[in-house]
PDB file of N, CA and C in Angstrom:
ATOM      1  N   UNK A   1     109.440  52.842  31.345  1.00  0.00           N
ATOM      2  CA  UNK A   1     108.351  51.942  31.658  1.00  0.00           C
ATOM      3  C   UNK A   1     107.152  52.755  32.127  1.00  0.00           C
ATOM      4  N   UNK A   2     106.332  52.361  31.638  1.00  0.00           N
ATOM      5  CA  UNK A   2     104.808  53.181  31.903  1.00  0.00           C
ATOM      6  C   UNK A   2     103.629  52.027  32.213  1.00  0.00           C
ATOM      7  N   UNK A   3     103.366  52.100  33.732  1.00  0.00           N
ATOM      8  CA  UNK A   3     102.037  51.358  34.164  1.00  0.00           C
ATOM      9  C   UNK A   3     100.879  52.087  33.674  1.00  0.00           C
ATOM     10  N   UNK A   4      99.630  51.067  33.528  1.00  0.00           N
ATOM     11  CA  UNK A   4      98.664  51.619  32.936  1.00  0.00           C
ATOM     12  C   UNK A   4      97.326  50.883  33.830  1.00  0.00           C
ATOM     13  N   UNK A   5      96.381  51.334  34.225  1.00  0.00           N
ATOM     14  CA  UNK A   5      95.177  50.423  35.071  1.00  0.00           C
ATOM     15  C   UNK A   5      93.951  50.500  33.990  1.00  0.00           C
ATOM     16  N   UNK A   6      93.783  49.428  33.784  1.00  0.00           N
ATOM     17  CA  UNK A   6      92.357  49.512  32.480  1.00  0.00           C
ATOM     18  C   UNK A   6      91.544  48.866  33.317  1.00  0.00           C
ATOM     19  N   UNK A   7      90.579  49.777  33.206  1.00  0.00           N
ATOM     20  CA  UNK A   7      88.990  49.935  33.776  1.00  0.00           C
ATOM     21  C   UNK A   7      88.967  50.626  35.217  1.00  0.00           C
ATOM     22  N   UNK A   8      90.136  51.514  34.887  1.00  0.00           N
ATOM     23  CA  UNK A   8      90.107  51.781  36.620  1.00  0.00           C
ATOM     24  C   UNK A   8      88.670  52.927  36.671  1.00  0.00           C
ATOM     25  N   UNK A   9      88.081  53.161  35.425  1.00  0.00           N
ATOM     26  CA  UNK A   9      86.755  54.289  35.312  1.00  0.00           C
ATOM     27  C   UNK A   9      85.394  53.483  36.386  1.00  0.00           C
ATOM     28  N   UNK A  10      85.960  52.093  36.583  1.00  0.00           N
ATOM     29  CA  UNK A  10      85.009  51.286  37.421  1.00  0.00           C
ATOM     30  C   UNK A  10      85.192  51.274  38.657  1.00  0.00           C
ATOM     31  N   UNK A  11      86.639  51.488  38.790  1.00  0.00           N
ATOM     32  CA  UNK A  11      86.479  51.684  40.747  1.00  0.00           C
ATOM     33  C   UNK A  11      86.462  53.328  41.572  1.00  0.00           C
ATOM     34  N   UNK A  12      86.295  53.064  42.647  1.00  0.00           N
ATOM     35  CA  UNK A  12      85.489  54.167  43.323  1.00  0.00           C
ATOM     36  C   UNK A  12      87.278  54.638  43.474  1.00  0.00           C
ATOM     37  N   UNK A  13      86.806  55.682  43.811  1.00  0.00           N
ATOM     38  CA  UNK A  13      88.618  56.587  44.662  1.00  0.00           C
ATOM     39  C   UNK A  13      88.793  55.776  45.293  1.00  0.00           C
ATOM     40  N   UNK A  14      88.832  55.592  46.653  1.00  0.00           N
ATOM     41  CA  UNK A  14      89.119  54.374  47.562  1.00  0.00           C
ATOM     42  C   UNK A  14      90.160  53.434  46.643  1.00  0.00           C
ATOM     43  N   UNK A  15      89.108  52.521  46.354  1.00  0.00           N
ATOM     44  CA  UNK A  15      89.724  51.143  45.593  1.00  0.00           C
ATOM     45  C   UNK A  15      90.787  51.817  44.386  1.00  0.00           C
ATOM     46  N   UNK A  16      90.490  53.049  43.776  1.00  0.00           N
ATOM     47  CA  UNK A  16      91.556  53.103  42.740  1.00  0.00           C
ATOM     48  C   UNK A  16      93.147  53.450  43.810  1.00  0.00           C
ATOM     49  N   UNK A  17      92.677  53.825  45.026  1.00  0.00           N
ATOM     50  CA  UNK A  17      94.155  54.011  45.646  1.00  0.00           C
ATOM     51  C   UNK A  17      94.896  53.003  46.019  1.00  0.00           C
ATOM     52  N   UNK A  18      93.807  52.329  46.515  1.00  0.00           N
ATOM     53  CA  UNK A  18      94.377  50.987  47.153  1.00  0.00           C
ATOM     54  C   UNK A  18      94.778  50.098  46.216  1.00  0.00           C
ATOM     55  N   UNK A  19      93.924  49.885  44.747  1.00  0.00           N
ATOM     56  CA  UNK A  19      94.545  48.892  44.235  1.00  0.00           C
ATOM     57  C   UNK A  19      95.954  49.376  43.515  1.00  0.00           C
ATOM     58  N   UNK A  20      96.540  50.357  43.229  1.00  0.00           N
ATOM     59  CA  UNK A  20      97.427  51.075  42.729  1.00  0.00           C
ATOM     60  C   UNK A  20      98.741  51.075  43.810  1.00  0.00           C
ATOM     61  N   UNK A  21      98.774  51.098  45.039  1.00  0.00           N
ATOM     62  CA  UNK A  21      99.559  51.214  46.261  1.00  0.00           C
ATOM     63  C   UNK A  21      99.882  49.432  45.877  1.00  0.00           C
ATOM     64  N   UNK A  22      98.739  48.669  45.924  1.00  0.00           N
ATOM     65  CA  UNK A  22      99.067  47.115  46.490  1.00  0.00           C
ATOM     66  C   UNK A  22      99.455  46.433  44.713  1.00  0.00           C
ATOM     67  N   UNK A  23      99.364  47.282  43.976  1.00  0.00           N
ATOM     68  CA  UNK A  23     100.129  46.472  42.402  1.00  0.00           C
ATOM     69  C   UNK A  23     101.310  46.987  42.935  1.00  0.00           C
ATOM     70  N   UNK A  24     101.728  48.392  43.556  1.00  0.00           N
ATOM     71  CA  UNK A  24     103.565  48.609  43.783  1.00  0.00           C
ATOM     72  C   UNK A  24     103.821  47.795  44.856  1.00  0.00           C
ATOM     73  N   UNK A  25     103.226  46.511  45.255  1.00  0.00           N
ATOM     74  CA  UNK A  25     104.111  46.073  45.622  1.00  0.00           C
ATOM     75  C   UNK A  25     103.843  46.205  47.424  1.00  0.00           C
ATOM     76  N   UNK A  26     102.816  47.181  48.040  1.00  0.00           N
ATOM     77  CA  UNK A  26     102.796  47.216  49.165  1.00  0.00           C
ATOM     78  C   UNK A  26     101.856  46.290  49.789  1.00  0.00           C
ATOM     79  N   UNK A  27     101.857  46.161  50.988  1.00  0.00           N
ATOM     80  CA  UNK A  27     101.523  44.677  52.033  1.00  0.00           C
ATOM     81  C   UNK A  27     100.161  45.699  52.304  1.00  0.00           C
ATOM     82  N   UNK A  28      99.111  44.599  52.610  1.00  0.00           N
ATOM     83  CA  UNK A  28      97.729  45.505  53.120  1.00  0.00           C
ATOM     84  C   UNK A  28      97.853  46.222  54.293  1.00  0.00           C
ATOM     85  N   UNK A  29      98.791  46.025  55.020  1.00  0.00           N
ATOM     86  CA  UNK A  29      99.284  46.573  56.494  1.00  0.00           C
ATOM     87  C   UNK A  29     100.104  48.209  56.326  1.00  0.00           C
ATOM     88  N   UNK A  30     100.926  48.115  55.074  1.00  0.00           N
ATOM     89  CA  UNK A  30     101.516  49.347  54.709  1.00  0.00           C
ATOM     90  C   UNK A  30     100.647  50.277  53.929  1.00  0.00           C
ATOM     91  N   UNK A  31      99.612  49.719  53.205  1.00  0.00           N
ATOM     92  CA  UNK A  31      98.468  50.490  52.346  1.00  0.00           C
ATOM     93  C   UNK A  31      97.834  51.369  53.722  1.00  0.00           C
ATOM     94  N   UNK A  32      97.249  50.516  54.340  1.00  0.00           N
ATOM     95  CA  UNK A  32      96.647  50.930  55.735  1.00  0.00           C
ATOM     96  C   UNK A  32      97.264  51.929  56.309  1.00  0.00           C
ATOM     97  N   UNK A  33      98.424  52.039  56.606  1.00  0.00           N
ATOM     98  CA  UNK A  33      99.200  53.241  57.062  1.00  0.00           C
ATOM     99  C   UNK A  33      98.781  54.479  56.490  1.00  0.00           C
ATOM    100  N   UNK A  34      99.276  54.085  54.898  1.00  0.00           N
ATOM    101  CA  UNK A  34      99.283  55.115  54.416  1.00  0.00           C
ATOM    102  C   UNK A  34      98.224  55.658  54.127  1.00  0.00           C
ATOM    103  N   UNK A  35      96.446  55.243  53.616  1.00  0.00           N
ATOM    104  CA  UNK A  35      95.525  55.459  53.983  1.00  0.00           C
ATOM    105  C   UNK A  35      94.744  55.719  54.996  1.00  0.00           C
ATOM    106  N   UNK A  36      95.471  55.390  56.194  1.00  0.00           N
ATOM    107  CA  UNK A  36      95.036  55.400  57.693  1.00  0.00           C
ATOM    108  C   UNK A  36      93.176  55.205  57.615  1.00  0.00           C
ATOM    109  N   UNK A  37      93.950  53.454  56.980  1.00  0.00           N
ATOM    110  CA  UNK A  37      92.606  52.489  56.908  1.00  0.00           C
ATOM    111  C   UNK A  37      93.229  51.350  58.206  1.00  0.00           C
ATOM    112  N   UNK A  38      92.048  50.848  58.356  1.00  0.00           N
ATOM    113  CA  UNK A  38      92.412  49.259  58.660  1.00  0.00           C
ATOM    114  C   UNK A  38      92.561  47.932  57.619  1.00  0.00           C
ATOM    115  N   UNK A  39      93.805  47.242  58.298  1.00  0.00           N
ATOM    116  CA  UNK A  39      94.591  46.080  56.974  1.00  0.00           C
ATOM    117  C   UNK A  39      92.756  45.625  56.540  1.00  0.00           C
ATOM    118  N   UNK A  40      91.374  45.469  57.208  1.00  0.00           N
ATOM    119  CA  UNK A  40      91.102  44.507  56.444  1.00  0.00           C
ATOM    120  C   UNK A  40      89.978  45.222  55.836  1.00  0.00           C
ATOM    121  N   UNK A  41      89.896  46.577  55.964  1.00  0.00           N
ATOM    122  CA  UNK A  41      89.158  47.716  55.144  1.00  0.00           C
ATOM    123  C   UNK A  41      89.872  47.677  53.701  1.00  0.00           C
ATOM    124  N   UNK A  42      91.390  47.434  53.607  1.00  0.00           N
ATOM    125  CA  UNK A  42      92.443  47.614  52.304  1.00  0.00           C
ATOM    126  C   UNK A  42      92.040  46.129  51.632  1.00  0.00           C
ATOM    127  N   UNK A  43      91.950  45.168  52.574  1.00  0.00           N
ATOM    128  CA  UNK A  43      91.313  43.858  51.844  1.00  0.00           C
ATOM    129  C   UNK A  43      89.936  44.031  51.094  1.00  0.00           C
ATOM    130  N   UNK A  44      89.030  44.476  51.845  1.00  0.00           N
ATOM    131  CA  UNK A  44      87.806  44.653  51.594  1.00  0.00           C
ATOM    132  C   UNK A  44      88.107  45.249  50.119  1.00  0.00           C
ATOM    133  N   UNK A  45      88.361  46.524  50.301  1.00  0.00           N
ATOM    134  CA  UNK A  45      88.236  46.987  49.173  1.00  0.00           C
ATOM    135  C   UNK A  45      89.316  46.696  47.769  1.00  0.00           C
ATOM    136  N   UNK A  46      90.013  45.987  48.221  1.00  0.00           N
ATOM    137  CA  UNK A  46      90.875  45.420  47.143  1.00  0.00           C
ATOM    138  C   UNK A  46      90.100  44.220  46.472  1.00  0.00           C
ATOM    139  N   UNK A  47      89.896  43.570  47.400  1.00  0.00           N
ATOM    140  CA  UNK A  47      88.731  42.202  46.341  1.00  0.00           C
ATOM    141  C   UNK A  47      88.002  42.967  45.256  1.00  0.00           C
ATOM    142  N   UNK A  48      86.903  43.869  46.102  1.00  0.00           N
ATOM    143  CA  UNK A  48      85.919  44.355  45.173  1.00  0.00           C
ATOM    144  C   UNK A  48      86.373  45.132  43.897  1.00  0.00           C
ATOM    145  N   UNK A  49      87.561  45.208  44.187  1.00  0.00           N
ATOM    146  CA  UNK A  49      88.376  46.210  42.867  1.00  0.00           C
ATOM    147  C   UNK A  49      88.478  45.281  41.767  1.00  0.00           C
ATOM    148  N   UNK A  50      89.074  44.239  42.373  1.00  0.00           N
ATOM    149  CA  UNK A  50      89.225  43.098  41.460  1.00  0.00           C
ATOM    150  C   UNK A  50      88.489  42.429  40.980  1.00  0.00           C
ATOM    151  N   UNK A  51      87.154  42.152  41.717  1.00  0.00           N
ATOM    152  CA  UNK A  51      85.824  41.704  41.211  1.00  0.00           C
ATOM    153  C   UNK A  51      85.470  42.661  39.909  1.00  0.00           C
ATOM    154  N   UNK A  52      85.486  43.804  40.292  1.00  0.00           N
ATOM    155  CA  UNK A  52      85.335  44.061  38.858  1.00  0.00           C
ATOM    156  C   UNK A  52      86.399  44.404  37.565  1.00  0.00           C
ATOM    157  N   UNK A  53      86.733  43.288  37.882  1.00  0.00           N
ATOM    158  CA  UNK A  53      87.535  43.373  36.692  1.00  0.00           C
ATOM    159  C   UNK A  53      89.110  44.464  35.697  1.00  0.00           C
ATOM    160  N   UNK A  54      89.753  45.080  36.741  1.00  0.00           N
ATOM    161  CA  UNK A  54      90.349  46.375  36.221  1.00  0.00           C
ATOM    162  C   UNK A  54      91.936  45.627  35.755  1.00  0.00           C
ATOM    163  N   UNK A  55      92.683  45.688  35.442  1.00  0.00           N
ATOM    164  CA  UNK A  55      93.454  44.926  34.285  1.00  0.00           C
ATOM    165  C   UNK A  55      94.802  46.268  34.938  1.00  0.00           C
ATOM    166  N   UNK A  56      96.183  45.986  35.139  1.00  0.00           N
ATOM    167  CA  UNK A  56      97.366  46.248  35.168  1.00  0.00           C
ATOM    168  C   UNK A  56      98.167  45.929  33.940  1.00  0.00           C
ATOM    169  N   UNK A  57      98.497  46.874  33.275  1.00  0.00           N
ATOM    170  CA  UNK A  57      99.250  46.259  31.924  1.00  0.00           C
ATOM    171  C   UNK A  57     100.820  47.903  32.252  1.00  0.00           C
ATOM    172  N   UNK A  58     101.754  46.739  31.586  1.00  0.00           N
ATOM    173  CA  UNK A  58     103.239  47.177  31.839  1.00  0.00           C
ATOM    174  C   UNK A  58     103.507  47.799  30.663  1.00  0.00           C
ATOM    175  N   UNK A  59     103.602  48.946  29.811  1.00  0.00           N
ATOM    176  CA  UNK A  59     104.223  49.422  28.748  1.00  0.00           C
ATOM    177  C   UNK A  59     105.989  49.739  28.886  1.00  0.00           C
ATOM    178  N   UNK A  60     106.314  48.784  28.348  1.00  0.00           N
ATOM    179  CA  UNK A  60     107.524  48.742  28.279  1.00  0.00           C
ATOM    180  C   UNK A  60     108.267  49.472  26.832  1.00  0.00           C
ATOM    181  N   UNK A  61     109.128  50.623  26.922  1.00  0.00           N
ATOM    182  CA  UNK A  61     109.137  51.378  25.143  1.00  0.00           C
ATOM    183  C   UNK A  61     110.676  50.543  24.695  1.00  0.00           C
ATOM    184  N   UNK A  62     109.958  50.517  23.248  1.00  0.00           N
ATOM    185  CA  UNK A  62     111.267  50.188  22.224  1.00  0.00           C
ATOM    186  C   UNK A  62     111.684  48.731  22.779  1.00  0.00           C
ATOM    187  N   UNK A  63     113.234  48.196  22.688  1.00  0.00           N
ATOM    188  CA  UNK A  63     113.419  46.987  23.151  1.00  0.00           C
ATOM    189  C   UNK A  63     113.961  46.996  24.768  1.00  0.00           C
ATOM    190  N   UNK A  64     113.391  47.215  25.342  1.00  0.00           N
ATOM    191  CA  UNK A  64     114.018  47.760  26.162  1.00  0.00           C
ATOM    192  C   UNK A  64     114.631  46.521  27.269  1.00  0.00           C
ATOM    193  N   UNK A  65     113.786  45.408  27.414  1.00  0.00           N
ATOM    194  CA  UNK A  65     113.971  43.771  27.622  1.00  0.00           C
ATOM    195  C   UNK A  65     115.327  43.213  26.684  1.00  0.00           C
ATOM    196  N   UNK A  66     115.570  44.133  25.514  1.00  0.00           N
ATOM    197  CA  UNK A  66     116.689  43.518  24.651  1.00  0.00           C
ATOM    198  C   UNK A  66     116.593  42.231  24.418  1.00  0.00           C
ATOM    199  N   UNK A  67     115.188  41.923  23.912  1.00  0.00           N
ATOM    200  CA  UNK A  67     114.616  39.875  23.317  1.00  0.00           C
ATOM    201  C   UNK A  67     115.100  40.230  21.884  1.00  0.00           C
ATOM    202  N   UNK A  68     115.189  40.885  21.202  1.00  0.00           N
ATOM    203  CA  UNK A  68     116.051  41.234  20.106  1.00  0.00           C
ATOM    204  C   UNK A  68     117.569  41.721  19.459  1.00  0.00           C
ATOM    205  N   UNK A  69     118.306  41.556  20.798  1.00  0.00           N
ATOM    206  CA  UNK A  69     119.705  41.794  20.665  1.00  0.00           C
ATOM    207  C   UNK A  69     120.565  41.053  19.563  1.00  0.00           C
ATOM    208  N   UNK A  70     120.737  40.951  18.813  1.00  0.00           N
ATOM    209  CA  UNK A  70     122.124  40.233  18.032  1.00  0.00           C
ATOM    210  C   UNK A  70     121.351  39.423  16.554  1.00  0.00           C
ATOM    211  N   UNK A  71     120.176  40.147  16.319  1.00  0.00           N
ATOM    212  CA  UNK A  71     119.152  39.489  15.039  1.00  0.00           C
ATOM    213  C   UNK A  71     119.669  40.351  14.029  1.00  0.00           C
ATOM    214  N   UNK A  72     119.968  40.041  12.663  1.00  0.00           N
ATOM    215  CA  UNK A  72     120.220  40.046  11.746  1.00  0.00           C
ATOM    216  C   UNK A  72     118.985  40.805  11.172  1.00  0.00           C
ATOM    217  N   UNK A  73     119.006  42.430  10.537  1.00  0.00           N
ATOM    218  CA  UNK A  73     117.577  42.631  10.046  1.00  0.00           C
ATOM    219  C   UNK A  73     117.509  42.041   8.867  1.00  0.00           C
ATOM    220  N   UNK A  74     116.363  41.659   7.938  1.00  0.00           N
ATOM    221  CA  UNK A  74     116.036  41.402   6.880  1.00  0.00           C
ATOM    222  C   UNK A  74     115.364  42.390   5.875  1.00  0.00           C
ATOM    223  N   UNK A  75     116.032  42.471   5.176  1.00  0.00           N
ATOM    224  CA  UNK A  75     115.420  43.744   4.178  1.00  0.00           C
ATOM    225  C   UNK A  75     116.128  43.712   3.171  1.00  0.00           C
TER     226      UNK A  75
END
């Protein structure tokens, strides 16, 4: 599995850390730690990340979901 951030060429360092920490999944309180920001500095700059627009897409290889298990090929 390979994450991918499209348009991250639009956010500043900051916001590309923060929004990358808070897609895995971390709480604005744990971003903060680890940035040794404050939770609502990680807010701040998470909106504006999102305001402009930057897109999370999941590359998942081959079948790897297995939505094609037990199909009959045609050929």
């Amino acid at each position: 599995m390979q994450v991918e951030i499209r348009g991250v060429e639009k956010l500043s360092f900051r916001e590309r850390q923060v929004v990358t920490l808070k897609e895995m999944g971390f709480t604005n309180e744990e971003v903060a730690r680890r940035l040794n920001l404050s939770a609502s500095s990680v807010a701040t700059l998470y909106h504006r990340a999102r305001a402009k627009g930057y897109q999370v897409v999941i590359i998942l290889p081959g079948d790897s979901l297995n939505i094609f298990a037990g199909e009959e090929e045609n050929g």
